[in-house]
Protein backbone atom coordinates (compact mmCIF):
# COMPACT_ATOMS: atom_id res chain seq x y z
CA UNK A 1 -16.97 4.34 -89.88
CA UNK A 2 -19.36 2.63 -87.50
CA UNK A 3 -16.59 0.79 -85.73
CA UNK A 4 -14.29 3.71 -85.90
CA UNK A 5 -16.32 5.69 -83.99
CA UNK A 6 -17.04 2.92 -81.14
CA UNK A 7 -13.37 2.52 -81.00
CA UNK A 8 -13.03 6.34 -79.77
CA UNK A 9 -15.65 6.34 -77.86
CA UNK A 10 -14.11 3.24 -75.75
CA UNK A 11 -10.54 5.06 -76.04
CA UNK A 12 -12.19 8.27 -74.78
CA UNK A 13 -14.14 6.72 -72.03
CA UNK A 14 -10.90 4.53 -70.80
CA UNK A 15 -8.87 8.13 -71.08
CA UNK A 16 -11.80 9.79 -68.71
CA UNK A 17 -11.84 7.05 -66.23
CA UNK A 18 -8.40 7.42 -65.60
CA UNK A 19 -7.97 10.79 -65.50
CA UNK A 20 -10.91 10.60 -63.18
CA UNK A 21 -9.28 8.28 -60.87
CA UNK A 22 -5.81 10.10 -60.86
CA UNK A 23 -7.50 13.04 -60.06
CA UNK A 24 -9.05 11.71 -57.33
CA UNK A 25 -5.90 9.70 -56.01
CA UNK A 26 -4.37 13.51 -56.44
CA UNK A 27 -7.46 14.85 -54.07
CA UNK A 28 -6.20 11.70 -51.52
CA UNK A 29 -2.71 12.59 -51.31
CA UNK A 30 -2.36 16.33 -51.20
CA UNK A 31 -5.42 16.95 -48.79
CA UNK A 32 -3.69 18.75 -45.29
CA UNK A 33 -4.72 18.75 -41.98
CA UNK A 34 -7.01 14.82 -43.23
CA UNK A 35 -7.16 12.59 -40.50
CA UNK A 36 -5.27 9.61 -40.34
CA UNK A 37 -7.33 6.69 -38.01
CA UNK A 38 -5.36 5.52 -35.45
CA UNK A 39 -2.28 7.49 -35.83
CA UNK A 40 -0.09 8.62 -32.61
CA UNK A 41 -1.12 11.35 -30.37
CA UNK A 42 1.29 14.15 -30.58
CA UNK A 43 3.03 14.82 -27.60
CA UNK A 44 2.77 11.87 -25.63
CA UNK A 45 5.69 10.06 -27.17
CA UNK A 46 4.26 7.74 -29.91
CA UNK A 47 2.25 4.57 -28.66
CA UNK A 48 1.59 5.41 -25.02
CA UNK A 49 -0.80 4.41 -22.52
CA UNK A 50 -2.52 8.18 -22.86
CA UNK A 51 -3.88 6.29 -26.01
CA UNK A 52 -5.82 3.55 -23.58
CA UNK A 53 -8.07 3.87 -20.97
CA UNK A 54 -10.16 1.20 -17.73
CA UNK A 55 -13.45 1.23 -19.54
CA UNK A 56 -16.29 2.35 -17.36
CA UNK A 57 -19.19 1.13 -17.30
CA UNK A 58 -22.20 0.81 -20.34
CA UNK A 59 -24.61 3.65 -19.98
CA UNK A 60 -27.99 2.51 -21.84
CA UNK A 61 -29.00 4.80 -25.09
CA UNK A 62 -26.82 7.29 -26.98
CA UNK A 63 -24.75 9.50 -24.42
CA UNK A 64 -23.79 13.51 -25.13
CA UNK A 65 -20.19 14.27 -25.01
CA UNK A 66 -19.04 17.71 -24.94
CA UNK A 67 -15.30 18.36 -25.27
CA UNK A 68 -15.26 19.27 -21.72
CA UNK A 69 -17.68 15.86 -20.61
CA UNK A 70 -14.60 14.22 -22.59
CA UNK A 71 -11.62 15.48 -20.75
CA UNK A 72 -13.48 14.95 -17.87
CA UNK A 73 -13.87 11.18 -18.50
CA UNK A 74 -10.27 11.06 -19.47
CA UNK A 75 -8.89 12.50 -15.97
CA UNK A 76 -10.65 9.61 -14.32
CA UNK A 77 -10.46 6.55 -16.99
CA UNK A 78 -7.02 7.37 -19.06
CA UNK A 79 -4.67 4.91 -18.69
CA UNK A 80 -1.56 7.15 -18.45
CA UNK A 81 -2.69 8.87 -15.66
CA UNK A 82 -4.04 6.03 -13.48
CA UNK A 83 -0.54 4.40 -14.31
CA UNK A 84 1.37 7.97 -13.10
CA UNK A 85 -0.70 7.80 -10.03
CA UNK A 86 0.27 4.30 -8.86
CA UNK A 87 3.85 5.70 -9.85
CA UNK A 88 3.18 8.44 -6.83
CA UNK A 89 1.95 5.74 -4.67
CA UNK A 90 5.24 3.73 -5.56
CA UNK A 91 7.35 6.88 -4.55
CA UNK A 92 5.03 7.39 -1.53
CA UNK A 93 6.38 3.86 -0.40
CA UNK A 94 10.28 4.30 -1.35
CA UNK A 95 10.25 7.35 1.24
CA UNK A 96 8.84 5.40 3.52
CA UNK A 97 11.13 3.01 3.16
CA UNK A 98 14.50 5.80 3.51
CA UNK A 99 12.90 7.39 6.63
CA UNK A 100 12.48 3.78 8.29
CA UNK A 101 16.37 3.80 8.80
CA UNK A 102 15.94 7.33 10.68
CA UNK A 103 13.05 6.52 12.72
CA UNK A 104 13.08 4.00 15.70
CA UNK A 105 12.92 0.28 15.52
CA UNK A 106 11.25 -1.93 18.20
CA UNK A 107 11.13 -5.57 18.54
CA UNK A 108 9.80 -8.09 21.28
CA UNK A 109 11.02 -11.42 21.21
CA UNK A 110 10.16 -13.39 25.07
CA UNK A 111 11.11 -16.71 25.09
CA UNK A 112 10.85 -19.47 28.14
CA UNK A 113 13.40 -22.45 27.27
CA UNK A 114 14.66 -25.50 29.61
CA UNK A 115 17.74 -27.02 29.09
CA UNK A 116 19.62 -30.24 29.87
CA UNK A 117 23.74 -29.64 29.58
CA UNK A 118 26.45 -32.14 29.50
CA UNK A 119 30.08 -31.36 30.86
CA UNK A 120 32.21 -33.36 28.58
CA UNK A 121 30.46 -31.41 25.66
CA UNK A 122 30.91 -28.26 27.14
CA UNK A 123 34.85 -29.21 27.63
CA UNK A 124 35.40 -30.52 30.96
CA UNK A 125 35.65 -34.37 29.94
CA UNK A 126 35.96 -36.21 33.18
CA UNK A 127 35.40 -33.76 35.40
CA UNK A 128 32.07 -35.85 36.12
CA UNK A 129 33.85 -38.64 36.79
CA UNK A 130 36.23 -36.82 39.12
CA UNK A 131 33.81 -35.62 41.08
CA UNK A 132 32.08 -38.46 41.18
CA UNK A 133 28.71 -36.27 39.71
CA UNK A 134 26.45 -36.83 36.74
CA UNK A 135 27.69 -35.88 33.48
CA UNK A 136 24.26 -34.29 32.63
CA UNK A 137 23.61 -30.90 34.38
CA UNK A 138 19.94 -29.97 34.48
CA UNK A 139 17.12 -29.37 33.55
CA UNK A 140 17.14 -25.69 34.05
CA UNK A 141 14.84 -23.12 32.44
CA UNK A 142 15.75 -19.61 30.82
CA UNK A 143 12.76 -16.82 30.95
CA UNK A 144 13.38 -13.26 29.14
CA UNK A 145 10.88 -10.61 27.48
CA UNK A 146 11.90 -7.52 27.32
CA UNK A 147 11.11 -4.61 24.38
CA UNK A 148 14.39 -3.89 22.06
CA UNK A 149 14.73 -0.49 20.58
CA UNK A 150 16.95 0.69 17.89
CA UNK A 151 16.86 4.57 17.44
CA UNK A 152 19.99 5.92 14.88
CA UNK A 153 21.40 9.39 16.58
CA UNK A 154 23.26 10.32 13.85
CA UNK A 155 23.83 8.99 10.18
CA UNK A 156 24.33 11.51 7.85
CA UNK A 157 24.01 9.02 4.84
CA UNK A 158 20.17 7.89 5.74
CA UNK A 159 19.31 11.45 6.40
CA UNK A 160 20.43 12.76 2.77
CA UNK A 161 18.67 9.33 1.43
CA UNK A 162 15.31 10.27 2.97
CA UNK A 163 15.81 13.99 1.88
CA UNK A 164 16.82 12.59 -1.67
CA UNK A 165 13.65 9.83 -1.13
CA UNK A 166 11.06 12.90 -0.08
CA UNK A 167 12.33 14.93 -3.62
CA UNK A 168 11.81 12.28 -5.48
CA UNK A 169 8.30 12.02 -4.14
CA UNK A 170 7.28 15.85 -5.42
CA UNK A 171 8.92 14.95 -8.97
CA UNK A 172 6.22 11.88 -8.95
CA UNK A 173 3.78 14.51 -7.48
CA UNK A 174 4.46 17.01 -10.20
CA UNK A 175 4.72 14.42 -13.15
CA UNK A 176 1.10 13.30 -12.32
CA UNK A 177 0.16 17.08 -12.67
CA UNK A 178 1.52 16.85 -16.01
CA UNK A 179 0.05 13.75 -16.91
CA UNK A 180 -2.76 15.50 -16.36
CA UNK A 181 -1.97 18.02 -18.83
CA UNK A 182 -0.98 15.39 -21.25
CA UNK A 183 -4.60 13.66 -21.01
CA UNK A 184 -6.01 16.82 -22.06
CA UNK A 185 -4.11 17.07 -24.85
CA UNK A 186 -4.60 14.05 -25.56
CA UNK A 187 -8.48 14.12 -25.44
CA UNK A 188 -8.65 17.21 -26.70
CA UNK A 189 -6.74 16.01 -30.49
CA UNK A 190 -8.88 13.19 -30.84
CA UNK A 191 -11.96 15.39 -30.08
CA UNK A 192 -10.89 18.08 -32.60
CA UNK A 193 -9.94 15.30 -35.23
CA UNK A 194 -13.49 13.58 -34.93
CA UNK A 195 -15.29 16.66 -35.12
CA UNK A 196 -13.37 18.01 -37.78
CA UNK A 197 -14.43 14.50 -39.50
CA UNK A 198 -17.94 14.77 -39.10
CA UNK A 199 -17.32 18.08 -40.92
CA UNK A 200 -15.76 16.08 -43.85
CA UNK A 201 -19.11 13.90 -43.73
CA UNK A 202 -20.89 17.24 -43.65
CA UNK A 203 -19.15 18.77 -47.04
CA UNK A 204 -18.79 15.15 -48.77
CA UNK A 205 -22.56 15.01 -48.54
CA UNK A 206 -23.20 18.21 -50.09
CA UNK A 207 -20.49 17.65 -52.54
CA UNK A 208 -22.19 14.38 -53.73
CA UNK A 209 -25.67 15.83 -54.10
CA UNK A 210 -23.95 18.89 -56.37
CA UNK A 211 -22.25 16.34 -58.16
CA UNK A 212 -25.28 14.06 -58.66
CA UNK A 213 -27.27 17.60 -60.04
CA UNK A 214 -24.24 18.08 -62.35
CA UNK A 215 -24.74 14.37 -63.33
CA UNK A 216 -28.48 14.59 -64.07
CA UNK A 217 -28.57 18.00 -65.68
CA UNK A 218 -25.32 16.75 -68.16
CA UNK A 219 -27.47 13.54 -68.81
CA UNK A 220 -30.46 15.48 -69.77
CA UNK A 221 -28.51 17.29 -72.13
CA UNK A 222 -26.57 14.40 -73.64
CA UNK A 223 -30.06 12.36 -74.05
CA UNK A 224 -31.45 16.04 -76.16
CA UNK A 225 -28.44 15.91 -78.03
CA UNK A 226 -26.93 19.37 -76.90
CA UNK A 227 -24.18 18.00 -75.45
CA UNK A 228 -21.86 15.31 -76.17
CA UNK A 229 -21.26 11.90 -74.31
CA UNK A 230 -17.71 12.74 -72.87
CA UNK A 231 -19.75 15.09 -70.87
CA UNK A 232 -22.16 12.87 -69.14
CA UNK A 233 -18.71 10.56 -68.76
CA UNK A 234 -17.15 12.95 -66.87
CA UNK A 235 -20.31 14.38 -65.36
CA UNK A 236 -20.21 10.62 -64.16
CA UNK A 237 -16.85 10.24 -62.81
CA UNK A 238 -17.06 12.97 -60.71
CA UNK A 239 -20.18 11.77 -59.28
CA UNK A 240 -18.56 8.49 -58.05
CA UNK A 241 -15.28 9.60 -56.61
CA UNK A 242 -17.30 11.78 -54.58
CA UNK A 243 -19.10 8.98 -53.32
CA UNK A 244 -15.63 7.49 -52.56
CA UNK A 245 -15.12 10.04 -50.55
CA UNK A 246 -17.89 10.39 -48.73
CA UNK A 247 -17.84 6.60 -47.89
CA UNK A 248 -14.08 6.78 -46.36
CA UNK A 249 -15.40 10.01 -44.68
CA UNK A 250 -17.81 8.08 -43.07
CA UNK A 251 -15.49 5.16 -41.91
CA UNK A 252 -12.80 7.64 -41.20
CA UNK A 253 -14.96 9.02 -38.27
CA UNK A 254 -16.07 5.60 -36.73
CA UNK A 255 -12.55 4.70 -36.41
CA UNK A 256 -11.57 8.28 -34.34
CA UNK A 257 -14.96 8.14 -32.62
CA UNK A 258 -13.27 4.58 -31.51
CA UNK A 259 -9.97 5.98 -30.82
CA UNK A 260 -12.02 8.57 -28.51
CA UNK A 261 -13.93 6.13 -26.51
CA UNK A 262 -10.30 4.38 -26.01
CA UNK A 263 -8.91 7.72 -24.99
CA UNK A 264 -11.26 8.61 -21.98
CA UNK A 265 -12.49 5.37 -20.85
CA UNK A 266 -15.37 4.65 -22.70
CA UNK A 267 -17.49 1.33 -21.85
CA UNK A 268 -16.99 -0.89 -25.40
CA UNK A 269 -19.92 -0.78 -27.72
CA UNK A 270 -21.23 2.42 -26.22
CA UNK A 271 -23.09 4.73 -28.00
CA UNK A 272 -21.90 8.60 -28.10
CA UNK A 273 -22.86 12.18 -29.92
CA UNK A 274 -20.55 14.83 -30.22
CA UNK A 275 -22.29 17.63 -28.90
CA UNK A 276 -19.67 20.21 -29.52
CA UNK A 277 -18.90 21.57 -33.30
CA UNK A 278 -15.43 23.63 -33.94
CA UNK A 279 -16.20 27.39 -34.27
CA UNK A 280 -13.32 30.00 -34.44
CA UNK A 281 -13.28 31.92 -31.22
CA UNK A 282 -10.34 34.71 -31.72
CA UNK A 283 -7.72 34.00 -29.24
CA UNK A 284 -6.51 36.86 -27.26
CA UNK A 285 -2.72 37.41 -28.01
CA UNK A 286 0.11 37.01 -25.29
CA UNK A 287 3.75 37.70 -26.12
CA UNK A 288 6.66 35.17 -26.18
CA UNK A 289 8.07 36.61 -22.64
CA UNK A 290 4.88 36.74 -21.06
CA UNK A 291 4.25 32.78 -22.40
CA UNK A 292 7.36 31.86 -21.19
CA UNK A 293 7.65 33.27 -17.90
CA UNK A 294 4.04 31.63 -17.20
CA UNK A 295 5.37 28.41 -18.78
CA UNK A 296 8.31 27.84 -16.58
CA UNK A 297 6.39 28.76 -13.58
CA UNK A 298 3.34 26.63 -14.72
CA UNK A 299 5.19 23.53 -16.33
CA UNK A 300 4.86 20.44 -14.20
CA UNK A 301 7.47 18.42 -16.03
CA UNK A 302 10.46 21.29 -15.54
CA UNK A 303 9.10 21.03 -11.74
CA UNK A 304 9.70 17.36 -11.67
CA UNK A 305 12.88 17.95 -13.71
CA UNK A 306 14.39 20.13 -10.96
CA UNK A 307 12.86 17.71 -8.06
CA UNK A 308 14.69 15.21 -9.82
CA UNK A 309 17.93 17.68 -9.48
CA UNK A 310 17.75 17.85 -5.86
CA UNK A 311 17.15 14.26 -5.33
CA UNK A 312 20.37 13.31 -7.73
CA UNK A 313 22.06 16.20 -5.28
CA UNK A 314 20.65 14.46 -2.04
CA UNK A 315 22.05 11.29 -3.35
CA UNK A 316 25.24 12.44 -4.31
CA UNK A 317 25.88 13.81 -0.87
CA UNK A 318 24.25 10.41 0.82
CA UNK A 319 27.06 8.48 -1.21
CA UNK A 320 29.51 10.72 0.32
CA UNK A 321 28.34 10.02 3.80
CA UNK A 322 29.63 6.57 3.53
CA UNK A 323 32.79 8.06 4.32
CA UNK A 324 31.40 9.03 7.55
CA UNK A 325 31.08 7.92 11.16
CA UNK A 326 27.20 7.00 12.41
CA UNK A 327 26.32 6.65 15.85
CA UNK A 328 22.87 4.00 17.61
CA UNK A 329 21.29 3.83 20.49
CA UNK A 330 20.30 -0.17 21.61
CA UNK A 331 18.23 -0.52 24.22
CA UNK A 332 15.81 -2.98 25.84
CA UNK A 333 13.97 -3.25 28.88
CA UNK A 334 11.95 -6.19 30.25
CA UNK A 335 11.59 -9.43 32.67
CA UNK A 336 14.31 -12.15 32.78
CA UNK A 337 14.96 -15.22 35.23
CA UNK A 338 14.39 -18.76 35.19
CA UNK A 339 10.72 -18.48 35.29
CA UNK A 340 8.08 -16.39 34.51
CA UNK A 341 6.98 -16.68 38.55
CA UNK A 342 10.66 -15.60 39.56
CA UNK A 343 11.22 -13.01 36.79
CA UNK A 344 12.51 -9.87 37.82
CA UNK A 345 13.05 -6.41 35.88
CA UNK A 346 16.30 -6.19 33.42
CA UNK A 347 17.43 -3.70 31.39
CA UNK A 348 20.49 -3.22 28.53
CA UNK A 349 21.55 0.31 27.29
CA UNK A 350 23.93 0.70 24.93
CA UNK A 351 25.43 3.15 22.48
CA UNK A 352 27.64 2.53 19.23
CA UNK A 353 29.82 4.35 17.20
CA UNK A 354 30.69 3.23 13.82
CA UNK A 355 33.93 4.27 12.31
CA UNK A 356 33.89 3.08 8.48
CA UNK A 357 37.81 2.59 7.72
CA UNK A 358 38.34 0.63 4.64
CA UNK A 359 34.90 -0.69 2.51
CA UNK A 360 37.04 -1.77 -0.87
CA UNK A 361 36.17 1.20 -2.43
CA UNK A 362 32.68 0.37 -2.74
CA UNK A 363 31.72 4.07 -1.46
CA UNK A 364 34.02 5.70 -4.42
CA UNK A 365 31.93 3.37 -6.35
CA UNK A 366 28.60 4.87 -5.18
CA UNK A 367 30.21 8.32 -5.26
CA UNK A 368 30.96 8.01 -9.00
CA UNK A 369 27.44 6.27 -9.86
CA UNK A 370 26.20 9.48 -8.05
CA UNK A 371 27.75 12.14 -9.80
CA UNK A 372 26.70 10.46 -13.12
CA UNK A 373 23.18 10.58 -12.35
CA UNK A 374 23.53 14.39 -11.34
CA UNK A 375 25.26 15.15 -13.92
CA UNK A 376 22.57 13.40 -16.90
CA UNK A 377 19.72 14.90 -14.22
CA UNK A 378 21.19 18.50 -14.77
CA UNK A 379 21.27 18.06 -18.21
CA UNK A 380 17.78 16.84 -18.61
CA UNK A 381 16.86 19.78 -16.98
CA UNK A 382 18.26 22.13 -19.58
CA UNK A 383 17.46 20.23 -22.65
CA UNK A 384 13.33 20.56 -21.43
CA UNK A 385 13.80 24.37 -20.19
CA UNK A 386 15.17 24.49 -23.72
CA UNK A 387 12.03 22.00 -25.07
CA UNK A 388 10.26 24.26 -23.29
CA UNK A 389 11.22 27.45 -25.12
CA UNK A 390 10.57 25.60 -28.24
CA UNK A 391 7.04 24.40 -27.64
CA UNK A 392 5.98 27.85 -26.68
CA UNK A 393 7.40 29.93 -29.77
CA UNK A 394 5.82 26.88 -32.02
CA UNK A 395 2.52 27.09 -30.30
CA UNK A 396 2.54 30.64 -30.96
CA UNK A 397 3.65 30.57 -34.53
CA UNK A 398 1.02 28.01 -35.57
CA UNK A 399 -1.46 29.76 -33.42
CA UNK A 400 -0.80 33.17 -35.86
CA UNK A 401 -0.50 30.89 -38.70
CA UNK A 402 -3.69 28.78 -38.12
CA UNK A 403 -5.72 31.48 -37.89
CA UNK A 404 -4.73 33.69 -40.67
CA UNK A 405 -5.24 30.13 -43.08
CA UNK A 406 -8.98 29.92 -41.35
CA UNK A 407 -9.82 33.51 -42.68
CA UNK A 408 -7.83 32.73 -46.22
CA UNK A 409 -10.09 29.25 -46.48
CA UNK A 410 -13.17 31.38 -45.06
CA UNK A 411 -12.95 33.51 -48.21
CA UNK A 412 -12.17 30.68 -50.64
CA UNK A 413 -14.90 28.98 -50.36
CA UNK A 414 -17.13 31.80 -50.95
CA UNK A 415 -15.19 32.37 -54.12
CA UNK A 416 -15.04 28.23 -55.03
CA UNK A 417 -18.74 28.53 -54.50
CA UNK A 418 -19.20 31.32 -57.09
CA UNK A 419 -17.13 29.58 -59.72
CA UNK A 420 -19.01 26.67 -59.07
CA UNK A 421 -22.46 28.33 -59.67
CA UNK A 422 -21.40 30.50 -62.72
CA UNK A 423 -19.53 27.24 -64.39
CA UNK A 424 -22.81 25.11 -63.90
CA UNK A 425 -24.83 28.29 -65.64
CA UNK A 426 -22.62 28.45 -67.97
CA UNK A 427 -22.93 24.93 -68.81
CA UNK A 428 -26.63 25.08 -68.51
CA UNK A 429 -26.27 28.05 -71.28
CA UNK A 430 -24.53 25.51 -73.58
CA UNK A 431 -21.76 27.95 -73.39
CA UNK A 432 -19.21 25.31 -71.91
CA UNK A 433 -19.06 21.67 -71.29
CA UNK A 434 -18.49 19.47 -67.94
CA UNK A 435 -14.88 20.12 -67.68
CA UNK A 436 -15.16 23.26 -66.20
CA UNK A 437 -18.04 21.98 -63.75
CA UNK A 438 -15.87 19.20 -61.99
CA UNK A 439 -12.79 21.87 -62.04
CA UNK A 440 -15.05 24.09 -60.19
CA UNK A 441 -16.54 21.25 -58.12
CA UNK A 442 -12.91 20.01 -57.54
CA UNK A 443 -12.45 23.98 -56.02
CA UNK A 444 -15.26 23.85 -54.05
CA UNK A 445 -14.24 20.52 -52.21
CA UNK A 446 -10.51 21.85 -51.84
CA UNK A 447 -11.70 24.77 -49.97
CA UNK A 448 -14.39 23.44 -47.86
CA UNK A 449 -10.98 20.27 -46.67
CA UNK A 450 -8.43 23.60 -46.36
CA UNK A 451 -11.37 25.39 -43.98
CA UNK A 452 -12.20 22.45 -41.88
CA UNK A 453 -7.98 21.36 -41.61
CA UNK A 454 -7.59 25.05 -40.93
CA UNK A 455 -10.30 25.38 -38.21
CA UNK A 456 -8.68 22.06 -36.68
CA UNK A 457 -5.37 23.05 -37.12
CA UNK A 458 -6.31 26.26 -35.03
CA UNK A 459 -8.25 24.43 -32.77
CA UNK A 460 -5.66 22.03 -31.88
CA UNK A 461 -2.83 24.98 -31.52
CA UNK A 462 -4.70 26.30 -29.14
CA UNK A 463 -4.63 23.25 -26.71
CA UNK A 464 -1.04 23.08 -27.42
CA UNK A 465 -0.16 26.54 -26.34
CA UNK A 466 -1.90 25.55 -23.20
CA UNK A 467 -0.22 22.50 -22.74
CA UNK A 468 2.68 24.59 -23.43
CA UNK A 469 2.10 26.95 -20.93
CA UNK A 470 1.46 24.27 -18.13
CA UNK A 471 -2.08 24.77 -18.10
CA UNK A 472 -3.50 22.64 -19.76
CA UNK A 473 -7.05 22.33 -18.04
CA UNK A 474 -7.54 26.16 -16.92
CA UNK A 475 -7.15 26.83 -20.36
CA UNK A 476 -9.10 24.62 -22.32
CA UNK A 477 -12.45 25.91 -19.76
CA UNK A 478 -11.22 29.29 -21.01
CA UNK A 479 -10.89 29.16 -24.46
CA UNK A 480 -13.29 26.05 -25.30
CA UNK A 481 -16.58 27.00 -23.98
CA UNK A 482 -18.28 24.54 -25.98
CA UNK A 483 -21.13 24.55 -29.19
């Protein structure tokens, strides 16, 4: 009977461990809104370099950041943008380059030179000896500086280049306006996602002292005899996969507070608080037309994406052009003899008139390459106003949606918390046993994870509805006003 009875009790312990530990595997796997370290940053393509940053440099002790100290480190550290700013500079630079062909070119080149000639080699073999002169002519000396200038009158094909050259320039202008926006998103989802796990810290802690009062009170009663061992078991299990819990927790938010420091620039090793929490602020509603208008008007990337439309047109018609006459102006003026003491003024004006007639058809050839591009820029263009359209009714929807789950999880925990308190009296009456505790425990952590994933969720649509709209920084000063 003896060993009978051990036997069951190891069969009934192995049974409770492993319902323990597929319960808490369960917990893992169907928690929403739990943060993933090191994942990609929505809306910014994947792996990008708005996930790096230049560190700056150490400051000594533990440094504040605010959301808004954040995005304000990330508009002057994040890689993304510092790259999309040399990009302007590069653009800066190929217009430069276009309007050089438009603008006049001059060149001084004086030279002094002495030369020595012979007649044979210059074709009159024997002339020397005909005349009875020296082969050799010479020395004589050449003298000439003068200024050259090159000034085009009239090319129609540089002209639409530099027009298609100063276009591309404002699309680089208005994609580093929306780089902008994309650091803030950026910052602002790994800001929300640490917060939201030093939250999860926050509620594992709690849920580990309950758990370890569940623990001690069901091992009181199982040392009196009152209740029996499978309680203190389970009482015991639960007890430890909260600790699990709370111990990813913790490494779960020094890996984002890491992604973070990569984000905006961060010196390595430093030291940082998050000074802002994540309370619900009510947003003020705006309908789809009125997000829309604003968004099309406010977007920097469907600016750039029409820039880019006129350049691609400019082009096109600069391709054209090589069908065209051009016309040049060469002129120079200067000193010339056979020595600088006996130089005189000189001067050369003259005027030319290109006529392209046949080029091997490498001008249909540009033609074509230029209609292509027009054609994929135009339809760029319409897939993003149609992006667009999409990223504002989603931001909206999830905005509604967020915020109805935050009051929902609001209420649930006060009701988890109830259950949990009238299971553990009831338990403490003798009238149940520890199954119903860690069910209501099991409650209470589900609703505290669906509150803070809801508050985060919210949070986050919020940034994206003014990243949607184009504006990105007004808004997050507006509706983020910190603590």
């Amino acid at each position: 009977m003896r060993l009978n009875y051990e036997r069951r009790r190891v069969f009934l312990l192995a049974g409770v461990l492993i319902c323990g530990a597929a319960t808490s595997l369960a917990q893992t796997e169907a928690t929403p809104g739990s943060s993933t370290p090191g994942q990609a940053i929505p809306g910014t393509n994947g792996v990008s370099p708005f996930a790096g940053s230049v560190p700056a440099k150490l400051v000594p002790g533990i440094m504040p950041l605010s959301l808004r100290d954040a995005i304000d480190r990330g508009l002057k550290q994040n890689l993304g943008l510092l790259l999309s700013h040399a990009d302007v500079g590069s653009a800066r630079g190929q217009r430069w380059e276009q309007l050089s062909a438009l603008l006049p070119h001059v060149t001084a080149a004086p030279y002094v030179a002495e030369s020595k000639l012979n007649v044979d080699e210059l074709g009159f073999a024997g002339l020397a000896n005909l005349l009875h002169i020296s082969p050799s002519v010479g020395p004589f000396s050449y003298f000439d500086a003068r200024a050259n200038t090159t000034q085009s009158l009239f090319d129609w094909k540089s002209i639409n280049a530099a027009r298609a050259a100063s276009q591309s320039l404002k699309s680089a202008g208005y994609t580093f306006k929306d780089a902008r926006d994309l650091v803030v998103l950026a910052v602002g989802y790994t800001y929300l996602q640490a917060i939201a796990d030093e939250a999860r810290i926050e509620t594992a802690a709690a849920q580990v002292k309950t758990a370890q009062t569940v623990y001690d009170q069901a091992t009181d009663q199982v040392n009196a005899g009152t209740s029996p061992d499978i309680d203190g078991l389970r009482a015991k299990v639960e007890l430890q996969t909260r600790q699990q819990q709370l111990i990813q927790a913790r490494n779960n938010f020094a890996i984002q507070k890491l992604t973070v420091a990569r984000v905006i620039g961060l010196a390595p090793g430093q030291e940082f608080d998050f000074t802002d929490k994540s309370p619900y602020q009510p947003f003020e509603g705006i309908t789809v037309d009125e997000a829309l208008k604003c968004a099309y008007a406010s977007r920097s990337d469907y600016q750039a994406a029409m820039s880019e439309v006129h350049a691609a047109e400019f082009s096109r018609k600069a391709a054209v052009a090589g069908y065209f006459p051009s016309l040049s102006l060469d002129a120079d003026y200067g000193l010339g003899g056979a020595h600088p003491s006996t130089a005189t003024p000189v001067a050369d004006v003259r005027g030319t008139l290109s006529i392209p007639i046949f080029q091997g058809g490498s001008v249909h050839g540009d033609v074509l390459q230029a209609d292509a591009k027009l054609e994929q820029s135009r339809e760029r263009l319409e897939n993003l106003r149609a992006q667009i359209d999409s990223d504002v009714r989603a931001a909206l929807l999830n905005l509604q949606t967020s915020a109805d789950l935050v009051n929902v999880a609001r209420s649930n925990i006060d009701l988890a918390e109830q259950t949990l308190v009238q299971s553990r009296d009831r338990f403490s009456a003798g009238v149940t046993d520890t199954v119903e505790v860690v069910q209501s425990q099991e409650l209470v952590a589900s609703a505290h994870e669906q509150y803070i994933s809801s508050l985060y969720n919210y949070n986050y649509a919020k940034i994206s509805l003014v990243r949607a709209l184009g504006i990105a920084e007004e808004g997050v000063k507006e509706y983020f006003r910190g603590k």
